[in-house]
N, C-alpha and C. Protein backbone atom coordinates (compact mmCIF):
# COMPACT_ATOMS: atom_id res chain seq x y z
N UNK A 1 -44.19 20.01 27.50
CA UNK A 1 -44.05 19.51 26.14
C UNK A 1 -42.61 19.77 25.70
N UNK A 2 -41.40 18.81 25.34
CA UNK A 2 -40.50 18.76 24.60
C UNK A 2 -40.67 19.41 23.39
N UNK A 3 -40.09 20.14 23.25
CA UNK A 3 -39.47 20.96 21.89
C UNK A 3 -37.83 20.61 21.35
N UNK A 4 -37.66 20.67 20.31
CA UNK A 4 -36.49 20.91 19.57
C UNK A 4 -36.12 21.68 18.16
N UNK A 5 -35.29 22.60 18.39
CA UNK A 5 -35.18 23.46 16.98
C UNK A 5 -33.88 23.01 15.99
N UNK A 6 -34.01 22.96 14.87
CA UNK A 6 -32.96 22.36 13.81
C UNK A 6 -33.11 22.43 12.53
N UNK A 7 -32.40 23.44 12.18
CA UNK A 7 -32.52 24.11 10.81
C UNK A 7 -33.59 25.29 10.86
N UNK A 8 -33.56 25.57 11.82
CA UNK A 8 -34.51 27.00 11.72
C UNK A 8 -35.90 26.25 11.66
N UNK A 9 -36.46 25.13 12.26
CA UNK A 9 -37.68 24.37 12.21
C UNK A 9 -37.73 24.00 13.68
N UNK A 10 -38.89 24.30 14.62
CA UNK A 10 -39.39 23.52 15.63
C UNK A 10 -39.74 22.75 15.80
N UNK A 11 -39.90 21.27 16.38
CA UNK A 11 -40.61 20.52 16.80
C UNK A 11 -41.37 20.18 17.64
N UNK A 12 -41.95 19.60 18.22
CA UNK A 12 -42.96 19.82 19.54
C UNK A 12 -43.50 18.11 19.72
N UNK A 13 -43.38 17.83 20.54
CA UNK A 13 -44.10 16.51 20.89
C UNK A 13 -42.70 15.46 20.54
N UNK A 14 -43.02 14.54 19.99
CA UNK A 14 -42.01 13.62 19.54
C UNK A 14 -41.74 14.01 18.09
N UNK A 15 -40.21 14.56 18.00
CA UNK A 15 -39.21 14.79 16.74
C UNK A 15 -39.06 14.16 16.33
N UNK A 16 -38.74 14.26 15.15
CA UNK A 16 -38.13 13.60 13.92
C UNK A 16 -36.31 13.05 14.30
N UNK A 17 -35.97 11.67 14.11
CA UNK A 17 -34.90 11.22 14.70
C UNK A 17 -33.52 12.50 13.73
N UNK A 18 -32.46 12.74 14.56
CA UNK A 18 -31.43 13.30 13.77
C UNK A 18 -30.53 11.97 13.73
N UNK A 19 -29.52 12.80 12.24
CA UNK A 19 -28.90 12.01 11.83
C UNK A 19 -27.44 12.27 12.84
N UNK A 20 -26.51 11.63 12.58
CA UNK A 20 -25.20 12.28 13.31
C UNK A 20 -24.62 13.78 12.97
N UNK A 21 -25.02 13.98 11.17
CA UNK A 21 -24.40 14.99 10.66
C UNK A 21 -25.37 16.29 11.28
N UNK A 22 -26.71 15.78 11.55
CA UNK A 22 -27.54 17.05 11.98
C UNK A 22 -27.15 17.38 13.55
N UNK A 23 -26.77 16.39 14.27
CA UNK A 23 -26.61 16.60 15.79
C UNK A 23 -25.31 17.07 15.85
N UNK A 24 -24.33 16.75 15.06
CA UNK A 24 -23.11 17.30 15.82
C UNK A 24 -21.94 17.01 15.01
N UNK A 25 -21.68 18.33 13.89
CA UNK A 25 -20.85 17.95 12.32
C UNK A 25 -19.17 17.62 12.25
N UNK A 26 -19.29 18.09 13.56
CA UNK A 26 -17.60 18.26 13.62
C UNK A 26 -17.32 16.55 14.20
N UNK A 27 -17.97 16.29 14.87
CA UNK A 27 -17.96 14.52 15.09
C UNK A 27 -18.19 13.61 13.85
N UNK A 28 -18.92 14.30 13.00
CA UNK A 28 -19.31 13.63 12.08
C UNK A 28 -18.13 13.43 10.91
N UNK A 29 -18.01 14.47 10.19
CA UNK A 29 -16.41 15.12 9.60
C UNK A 29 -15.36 14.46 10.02
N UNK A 30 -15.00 14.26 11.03
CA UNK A 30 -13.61 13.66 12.31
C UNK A 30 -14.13 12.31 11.83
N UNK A 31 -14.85 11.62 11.72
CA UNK A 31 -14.99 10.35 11.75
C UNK A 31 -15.25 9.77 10.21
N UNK A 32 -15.33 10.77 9.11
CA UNK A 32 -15.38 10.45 8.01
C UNK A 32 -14.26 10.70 7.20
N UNK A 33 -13.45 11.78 7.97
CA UNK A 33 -11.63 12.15 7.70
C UNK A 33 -10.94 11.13 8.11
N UNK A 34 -10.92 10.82 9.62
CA UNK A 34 -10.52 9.10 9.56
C UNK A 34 -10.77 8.08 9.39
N UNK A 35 -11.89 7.68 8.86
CA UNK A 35 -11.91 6.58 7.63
C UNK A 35 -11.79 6.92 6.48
N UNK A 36 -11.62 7.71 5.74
CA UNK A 36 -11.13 8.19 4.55
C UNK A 36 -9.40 7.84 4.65
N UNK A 37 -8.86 8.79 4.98
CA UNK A 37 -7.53 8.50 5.53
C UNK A 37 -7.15 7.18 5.41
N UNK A 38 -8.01 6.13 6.98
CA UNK A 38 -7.12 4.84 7.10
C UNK A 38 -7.58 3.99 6.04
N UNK A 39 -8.77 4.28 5.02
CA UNK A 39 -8.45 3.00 3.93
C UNK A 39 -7.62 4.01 2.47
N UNK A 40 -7.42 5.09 2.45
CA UNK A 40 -5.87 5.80 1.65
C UNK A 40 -4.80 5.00 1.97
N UNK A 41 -4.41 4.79 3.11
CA UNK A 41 -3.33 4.72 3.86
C UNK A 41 -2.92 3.28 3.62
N UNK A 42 -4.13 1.91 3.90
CA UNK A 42 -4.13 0.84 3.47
C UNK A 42 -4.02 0.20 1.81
N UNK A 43 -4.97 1.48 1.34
CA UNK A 43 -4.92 1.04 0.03
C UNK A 43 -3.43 0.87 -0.90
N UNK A 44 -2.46 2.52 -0.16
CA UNK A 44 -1.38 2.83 -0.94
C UNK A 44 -0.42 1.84 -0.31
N UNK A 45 -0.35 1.36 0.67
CA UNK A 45 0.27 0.38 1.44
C UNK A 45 0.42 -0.98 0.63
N UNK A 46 -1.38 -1.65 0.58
CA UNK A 46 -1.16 -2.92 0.04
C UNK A 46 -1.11 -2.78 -1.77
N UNK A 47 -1.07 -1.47 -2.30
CA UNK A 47 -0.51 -1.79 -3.85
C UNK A 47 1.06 -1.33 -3.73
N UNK A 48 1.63 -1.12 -3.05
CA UNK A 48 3.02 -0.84 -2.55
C UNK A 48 3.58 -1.87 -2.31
N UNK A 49 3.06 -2.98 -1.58
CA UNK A 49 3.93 -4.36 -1.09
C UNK A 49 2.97 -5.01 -2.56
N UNK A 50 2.47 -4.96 -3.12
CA UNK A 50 1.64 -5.63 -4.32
C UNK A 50 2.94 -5.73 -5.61
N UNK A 51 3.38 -4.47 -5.40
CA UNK A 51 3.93 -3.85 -6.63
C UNK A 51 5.57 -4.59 -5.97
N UNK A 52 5.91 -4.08 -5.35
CA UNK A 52 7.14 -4.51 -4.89
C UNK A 52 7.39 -6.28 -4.59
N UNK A 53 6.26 -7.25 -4.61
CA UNK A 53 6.28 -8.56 -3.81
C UNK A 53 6.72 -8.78 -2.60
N UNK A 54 6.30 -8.05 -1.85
CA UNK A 54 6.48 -8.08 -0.47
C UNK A 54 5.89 -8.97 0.30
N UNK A 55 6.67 -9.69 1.54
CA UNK A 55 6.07 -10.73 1.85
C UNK A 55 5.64 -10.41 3.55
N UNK A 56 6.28 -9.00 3.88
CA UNK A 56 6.24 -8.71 5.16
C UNK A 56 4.60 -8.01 5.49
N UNK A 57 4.84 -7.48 6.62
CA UNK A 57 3.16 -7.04 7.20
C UNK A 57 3.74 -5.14 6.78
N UNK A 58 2.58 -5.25 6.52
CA UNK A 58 2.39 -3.76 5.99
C UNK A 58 1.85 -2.71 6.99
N UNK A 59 2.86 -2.17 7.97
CA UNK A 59 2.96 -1.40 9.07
C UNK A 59 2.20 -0.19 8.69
N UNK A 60 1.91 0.40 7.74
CA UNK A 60 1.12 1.74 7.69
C UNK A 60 -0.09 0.69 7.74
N UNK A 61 -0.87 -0.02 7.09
CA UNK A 61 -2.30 -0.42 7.03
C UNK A 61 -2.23 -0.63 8.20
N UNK A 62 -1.89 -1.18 9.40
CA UNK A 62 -2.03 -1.88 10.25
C UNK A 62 -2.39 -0.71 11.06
N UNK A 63 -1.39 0.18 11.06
CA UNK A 63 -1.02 1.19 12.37
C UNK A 63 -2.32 2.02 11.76
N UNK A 64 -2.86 2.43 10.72
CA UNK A 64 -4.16 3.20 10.03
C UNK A 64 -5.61 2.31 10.38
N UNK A 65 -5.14 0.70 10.42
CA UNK A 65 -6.55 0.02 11.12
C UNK A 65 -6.64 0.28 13.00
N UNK A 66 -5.39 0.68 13.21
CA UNK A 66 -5.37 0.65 14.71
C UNK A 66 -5.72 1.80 14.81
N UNK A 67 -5.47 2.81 14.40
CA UNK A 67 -6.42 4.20 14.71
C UNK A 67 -8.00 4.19 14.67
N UNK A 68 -8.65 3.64 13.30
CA UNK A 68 -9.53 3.35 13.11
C UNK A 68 -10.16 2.96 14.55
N UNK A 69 -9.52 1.41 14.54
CA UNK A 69 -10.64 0.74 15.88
C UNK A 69 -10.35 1.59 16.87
N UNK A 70 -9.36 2.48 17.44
CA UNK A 70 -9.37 3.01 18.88
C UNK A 70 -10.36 4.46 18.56
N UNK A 71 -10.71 4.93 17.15
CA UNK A 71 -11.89 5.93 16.87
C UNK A 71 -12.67 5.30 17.21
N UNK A 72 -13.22 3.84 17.13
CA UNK A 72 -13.95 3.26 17.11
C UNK A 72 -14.43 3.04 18.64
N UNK A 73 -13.45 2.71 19.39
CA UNK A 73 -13.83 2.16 20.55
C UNK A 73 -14.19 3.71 21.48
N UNK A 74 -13.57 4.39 21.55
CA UNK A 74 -14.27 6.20 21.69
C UNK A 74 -15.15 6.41 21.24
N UNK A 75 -15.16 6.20 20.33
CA UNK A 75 -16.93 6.74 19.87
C UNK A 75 -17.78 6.06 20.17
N UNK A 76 -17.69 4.69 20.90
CA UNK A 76 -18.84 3.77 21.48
C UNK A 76 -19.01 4.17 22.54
N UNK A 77 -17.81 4.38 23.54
CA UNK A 77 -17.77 5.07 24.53
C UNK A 77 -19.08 6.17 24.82
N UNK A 78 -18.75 7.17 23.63
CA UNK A 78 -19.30 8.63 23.60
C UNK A 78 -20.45 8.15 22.71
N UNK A 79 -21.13 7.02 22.30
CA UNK A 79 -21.93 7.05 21.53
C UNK A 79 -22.22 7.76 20.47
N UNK A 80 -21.13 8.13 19.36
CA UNK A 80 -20.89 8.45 18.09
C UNK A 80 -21.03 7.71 17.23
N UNK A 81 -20.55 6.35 17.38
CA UNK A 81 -19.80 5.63 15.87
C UNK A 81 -19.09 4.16 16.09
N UNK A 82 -19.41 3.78 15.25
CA UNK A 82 -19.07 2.07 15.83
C UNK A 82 -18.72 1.34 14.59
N UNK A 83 -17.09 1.68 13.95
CA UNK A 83 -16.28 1.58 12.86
C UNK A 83 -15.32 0.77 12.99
N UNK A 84 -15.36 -0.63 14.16
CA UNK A 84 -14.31 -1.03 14.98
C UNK A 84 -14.63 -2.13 13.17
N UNK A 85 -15.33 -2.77 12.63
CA UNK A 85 -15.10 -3.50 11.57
C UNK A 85 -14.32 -3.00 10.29
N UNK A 86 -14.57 -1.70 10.20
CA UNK A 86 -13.79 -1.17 9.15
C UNK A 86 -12.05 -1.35 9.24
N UNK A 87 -11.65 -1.11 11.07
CA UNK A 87 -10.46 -1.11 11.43
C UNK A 87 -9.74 -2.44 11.43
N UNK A 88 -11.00 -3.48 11.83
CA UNK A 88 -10.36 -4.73 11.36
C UNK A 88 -9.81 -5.23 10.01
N UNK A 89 -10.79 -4.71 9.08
CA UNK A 89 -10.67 -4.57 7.75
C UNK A 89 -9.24 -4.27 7.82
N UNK A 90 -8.90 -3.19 8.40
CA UNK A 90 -8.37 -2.49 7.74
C UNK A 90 -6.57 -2.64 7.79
N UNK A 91 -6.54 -3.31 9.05
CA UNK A 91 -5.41 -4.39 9.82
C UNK A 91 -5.14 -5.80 8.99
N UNK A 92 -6.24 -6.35 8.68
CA UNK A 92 -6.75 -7.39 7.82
C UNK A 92 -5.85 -7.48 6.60
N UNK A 93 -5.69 -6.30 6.11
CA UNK A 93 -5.13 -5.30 4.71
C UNK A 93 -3.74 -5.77 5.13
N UNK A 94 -3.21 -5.05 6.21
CA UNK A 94 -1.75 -5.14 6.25
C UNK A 94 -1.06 -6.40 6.84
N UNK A 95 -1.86 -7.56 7.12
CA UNK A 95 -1.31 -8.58 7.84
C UNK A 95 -1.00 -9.87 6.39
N UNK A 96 0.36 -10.40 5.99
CA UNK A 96 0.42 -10.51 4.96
C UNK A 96 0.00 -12.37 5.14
N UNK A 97 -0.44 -12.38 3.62
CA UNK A 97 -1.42 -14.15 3.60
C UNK A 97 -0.16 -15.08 3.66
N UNK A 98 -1.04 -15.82 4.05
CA UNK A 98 -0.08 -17.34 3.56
C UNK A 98 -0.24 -17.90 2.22
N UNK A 99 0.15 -18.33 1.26
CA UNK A 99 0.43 -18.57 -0.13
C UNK A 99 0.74 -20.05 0.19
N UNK A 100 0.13 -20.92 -0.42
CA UNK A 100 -0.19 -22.36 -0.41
C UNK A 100 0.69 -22.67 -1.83
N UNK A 101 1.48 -23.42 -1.28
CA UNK A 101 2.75 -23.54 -2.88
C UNK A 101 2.47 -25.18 -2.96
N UNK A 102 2.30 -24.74 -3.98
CA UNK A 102 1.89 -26.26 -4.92
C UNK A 102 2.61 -27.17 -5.23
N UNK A 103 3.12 -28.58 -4.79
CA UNK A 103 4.74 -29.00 -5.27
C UNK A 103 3.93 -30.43 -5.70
């Protein structure tokens, strides 16, 4: 008979599913510090070229979505975490639009 203990509670037979934060916090933390971070990083970026009228690509969002997806693609690897959309997002942010001028 399978057992598992968590939180000072046994289980026996078939457990109760864990969450990521119950199996393993420091993975969990690491992966909520860097997405925290890369949409900071994007946010202060695209009101920075917002504020300024900038027409170029916004190298911190970009290089903060590229961390993102390569957390992303590791943690699929390791079966953690699968944040590769947030990173697109988050690249998405720093790649600057095309503006349709009206004549």
């Amino acid at each position: 008979m399978t057992s598992i203990t968590t939180n000072g509670n046994t289980y026996y037979g078939n457990p109760p599913a864990l969450t990521l934060f119950e199996r393993d916090r420091v993975s969990f933390l690491t992966i909520v510090v860097i997405l925290g971070v890369g949409v900071l990083v994007s946010t202060i970026d695209l009101a920075t070229r917002t504020a300024r009228r900038s027409t170029g690509p916004g190298i911190a969002a970009i290089l903060a979505g590229s961390v993102v997806l390569l957390v992303s693609l590791f943690g699929l690897l390791l079966g953690l975490a699968g944040v590769g959309v947030v990173g697109g997002l988050l690249i998405g942010v720093g790649v600057p639009s095309r503006s349709v001028s009206s004549t």
